[in-house]
Protein backbone atom coordinates (compact mmCIF):
# COMPACT_ATOMS: atom_id res chain seq x y z
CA UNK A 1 0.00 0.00 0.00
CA UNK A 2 1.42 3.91 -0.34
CA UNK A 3 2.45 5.12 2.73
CA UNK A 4 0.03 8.05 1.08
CA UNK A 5 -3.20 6.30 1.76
CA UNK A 6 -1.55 4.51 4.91
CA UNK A 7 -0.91 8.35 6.19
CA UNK A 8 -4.30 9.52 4.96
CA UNK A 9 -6.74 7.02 6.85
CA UNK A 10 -4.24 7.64 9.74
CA UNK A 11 -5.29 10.75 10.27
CA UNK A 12 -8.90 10.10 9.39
CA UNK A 13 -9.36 7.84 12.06
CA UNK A 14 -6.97 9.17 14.52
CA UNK A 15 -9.85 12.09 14.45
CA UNK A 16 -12.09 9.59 15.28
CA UNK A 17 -10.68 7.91 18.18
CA UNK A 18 -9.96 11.61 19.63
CA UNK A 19 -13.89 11.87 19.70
CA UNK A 20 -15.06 10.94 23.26
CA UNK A 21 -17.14 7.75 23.83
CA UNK A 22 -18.40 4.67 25.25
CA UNK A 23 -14.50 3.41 24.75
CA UNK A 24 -13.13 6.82 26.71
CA UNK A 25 -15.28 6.30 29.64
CA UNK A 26 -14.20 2.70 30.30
CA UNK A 27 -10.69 3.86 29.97
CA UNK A 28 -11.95 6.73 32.84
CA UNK A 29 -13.79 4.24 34.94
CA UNK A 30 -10.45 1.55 34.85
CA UNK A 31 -8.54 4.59 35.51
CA UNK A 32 -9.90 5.74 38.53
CA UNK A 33 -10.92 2.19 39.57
CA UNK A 34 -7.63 0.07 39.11
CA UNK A 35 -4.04 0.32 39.62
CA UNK A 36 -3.24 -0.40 35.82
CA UNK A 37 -5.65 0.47 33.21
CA UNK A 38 -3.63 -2.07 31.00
CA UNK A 39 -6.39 -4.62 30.77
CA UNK A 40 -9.12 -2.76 30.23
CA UNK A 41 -7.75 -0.62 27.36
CA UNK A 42 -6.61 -4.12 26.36
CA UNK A 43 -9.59 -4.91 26.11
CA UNK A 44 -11.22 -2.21 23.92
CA UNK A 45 -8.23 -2.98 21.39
CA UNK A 46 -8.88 -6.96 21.24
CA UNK A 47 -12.66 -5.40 20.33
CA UNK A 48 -11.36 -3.17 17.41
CA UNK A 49 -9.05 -6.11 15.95
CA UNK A 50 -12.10 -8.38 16.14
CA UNK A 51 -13.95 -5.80 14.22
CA UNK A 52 -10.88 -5.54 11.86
CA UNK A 53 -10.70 -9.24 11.42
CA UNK A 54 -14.80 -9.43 10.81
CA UNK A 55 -14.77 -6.70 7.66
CA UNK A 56 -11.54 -7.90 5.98
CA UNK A 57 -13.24 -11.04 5.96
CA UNK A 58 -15.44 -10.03 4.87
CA UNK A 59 -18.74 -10.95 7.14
CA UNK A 60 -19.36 -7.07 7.62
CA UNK A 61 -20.85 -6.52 4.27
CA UNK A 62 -22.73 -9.76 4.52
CA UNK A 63 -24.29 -8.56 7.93
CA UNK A 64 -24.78 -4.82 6.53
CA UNK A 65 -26.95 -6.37 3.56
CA UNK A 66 -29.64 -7.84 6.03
CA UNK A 67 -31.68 -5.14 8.04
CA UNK A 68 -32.29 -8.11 10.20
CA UNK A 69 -29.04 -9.08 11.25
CA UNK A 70 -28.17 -5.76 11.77
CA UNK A 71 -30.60 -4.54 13.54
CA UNK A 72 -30.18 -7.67 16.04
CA UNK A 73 -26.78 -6.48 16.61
CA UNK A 74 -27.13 -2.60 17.07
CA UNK A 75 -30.22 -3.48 19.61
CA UNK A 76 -27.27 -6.09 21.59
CA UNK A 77 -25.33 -3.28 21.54
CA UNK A 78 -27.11 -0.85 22.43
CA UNK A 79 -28.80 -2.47 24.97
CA UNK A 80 -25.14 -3.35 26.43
CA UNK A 81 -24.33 0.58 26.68
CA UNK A 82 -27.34 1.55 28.64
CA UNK A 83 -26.55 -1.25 31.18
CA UNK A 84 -23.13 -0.32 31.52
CA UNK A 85 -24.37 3.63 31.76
CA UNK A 86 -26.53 3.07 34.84
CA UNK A 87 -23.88 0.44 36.53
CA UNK A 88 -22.13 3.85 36.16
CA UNK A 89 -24.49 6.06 37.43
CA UNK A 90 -25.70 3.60 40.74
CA UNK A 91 -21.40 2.36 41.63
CA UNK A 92 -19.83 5.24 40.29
CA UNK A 93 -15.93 4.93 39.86
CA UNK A 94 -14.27 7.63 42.80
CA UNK A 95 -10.51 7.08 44.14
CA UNK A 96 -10.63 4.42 47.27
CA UNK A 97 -10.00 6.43 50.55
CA UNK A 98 -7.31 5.30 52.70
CA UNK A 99 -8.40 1.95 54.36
CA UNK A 100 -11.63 1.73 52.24
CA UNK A 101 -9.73 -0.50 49.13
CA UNK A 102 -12.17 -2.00 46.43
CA UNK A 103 -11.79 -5.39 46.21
CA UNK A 104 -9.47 -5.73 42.84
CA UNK A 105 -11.48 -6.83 40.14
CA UNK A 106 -9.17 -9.07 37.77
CA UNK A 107 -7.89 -8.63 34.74
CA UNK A 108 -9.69 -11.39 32.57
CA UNK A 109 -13.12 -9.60 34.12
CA UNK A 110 -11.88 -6.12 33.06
CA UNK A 111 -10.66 -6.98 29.90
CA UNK A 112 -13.52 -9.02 29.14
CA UNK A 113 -15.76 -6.12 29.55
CA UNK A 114 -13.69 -4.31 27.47
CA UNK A 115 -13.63 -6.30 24.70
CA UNK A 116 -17.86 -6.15 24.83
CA UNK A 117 -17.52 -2.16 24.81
CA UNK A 118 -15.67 -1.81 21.53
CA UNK A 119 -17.35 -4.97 19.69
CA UNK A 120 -20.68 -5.06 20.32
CA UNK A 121 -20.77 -1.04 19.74
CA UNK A 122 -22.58 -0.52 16.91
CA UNK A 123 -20.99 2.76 15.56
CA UNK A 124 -17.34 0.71 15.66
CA UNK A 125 -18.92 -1.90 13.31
CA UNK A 126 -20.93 0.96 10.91
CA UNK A 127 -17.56 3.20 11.29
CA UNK A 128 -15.01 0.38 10.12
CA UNK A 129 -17.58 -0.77 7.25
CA UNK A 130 -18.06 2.53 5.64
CA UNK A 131 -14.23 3.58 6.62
CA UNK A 132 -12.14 0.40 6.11
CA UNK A 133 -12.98 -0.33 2.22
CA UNK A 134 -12.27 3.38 1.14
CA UNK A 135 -9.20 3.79 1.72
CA UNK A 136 -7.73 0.06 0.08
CA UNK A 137 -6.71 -0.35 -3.55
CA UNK A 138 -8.49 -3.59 -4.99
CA UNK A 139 -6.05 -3.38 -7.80
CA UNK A 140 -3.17 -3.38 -5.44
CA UNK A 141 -0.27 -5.90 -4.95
CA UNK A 142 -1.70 -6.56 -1.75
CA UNK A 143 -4.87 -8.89 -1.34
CA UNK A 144 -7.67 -6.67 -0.35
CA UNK A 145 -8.40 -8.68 3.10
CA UNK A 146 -4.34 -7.81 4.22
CA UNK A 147 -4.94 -4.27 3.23
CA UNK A 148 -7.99 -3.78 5.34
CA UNK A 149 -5.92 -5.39 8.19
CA UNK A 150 -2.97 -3.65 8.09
CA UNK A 151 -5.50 0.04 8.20
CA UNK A 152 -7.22 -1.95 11.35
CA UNK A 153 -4.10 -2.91 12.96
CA UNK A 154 -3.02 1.73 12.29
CA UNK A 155 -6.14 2.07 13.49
CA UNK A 156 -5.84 0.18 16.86
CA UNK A 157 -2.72 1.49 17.50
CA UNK A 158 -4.05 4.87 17.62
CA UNK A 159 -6.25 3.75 19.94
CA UNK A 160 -3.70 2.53 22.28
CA UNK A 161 -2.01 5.53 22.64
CA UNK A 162 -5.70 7.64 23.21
CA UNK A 163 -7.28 5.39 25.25
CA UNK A 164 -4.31 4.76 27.44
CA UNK A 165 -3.44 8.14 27.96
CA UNK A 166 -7.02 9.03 29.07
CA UNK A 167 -6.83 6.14 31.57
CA UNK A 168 -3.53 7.00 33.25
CA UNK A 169 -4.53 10.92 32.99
CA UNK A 170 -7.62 10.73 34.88
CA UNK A 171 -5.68 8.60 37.41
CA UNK A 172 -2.96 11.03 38.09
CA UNK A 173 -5.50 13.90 37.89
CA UNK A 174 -8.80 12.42 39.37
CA UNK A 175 -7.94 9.93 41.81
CA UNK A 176 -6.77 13.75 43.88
CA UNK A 177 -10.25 15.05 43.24
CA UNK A 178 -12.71 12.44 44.17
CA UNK A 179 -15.87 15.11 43.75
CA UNK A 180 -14.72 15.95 40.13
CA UNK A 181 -14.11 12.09 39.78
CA UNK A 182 -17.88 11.50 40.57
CA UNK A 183 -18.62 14.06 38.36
CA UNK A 184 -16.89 12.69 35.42
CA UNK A 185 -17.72 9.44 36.21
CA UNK A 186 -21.48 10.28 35.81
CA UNK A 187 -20.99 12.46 32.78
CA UNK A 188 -19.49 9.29 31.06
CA UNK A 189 -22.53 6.67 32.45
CA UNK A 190 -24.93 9.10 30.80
CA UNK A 191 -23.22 9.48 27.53
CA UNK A 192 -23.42 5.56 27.50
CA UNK A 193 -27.05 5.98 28.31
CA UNK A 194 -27.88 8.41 25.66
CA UNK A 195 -25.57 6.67 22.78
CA UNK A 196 -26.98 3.06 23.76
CA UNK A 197 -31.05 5.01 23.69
CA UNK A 198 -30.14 6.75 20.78
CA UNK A 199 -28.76 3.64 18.66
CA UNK A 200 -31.71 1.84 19.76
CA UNK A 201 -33.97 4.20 18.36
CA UNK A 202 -32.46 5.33 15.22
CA UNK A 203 -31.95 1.80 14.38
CA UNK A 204 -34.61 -0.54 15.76
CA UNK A 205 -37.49 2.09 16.57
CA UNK A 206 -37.16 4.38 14.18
């Protein structure tokens, strides 16, 4: 591929992954929550490489051409968010006081949940779909399905650097400031709210 194009959806999507979301407010809540935010931002990554590895095989455009399917999984989704939202909203994520430790949660747990933040959110899936494809050559030297991975795998790595620099930053910052943690904390449980309500209705009500 040119390093043109390679350059190009890099800074496409690196706009993207700037954009606050479902994905930033997990990396908030591990941040605040854990003493390394390393599996839960591993998480959201293992999500966008399984979203990589769906459209370069090419199952995205099979699922995009039935309303059915689709709709199935935006409603999952969706439906995911808003859970996760108010989990957020009734056990906010506030710095432990001194003698009042959480009990750890582990790292399979918190990177499981991050892994069904980025890949069952719809807008990952639609975004990837309609972003992925423009930006390969199908009369390139390289085989369409490597193309698309290699963008993913640009893609992903963006969102390492993002989502672990939100993480660690509202750590060093937050975890001082446990009223403006519980404040941020609820900000981020209703965005999730809203997005998952709003996916659900543009998609399966309206």
């Amino acid at each position: 591929m040119a390093i043109g194009t390679v350059a190009a959806f890099w800074a496409v999507s690196f706009l993207f992954v700037l954009t606050p979301g479902a994905d930033w407010a997990y990396a908030i809540a591990a941040g605040l929550r854990h003493r390394t935010v390393a599996p839960a931002v591993g998480g959201l990554l293992t999500g966008h490489l399984l979203m990589t590895a769906v459209v370069a095989a090419g199952v995205a455009a099979l699922v995009a051409r039935s309303p059915l399917v689709l709709t199935a999984l935006t409603a999952v989704g969706a439906a995911y968010l808003v859970w996760l939202g108010i989990a957020t909203l009734v056990k906010p994520s506030v710095p432990p006081q001194a003698g009042m430790e959480q009990a750890p949660e582990s790292w399979v747990r918190q990177a499981v949940k991050g892994l069904g933040i980025s890949g069952l959110n719809p807008k990952v899936f639609l975004l990837f779909l309609a972003l992925l494809p423009q930006f390969t050559d199908t009369g390139g030297r390289w085989p369409l399905a490597v193309q698309i991975v290699l963008l993913g795998v640009v893609h992903t790595a963006s969102c390492a650097v993002v989502y672990t620099g939100v993480g660690t930053g509202a750590r060093l910052v937050l975890r001082a400031r446990p009223a403006a943690a519980r404040v941020v904390t609820w900000i981020s449980g209703a965005a999730m709210i809203v997005l998952g309500v709003v996916l659900l209705f543009e998609r399966v009500i309206g």
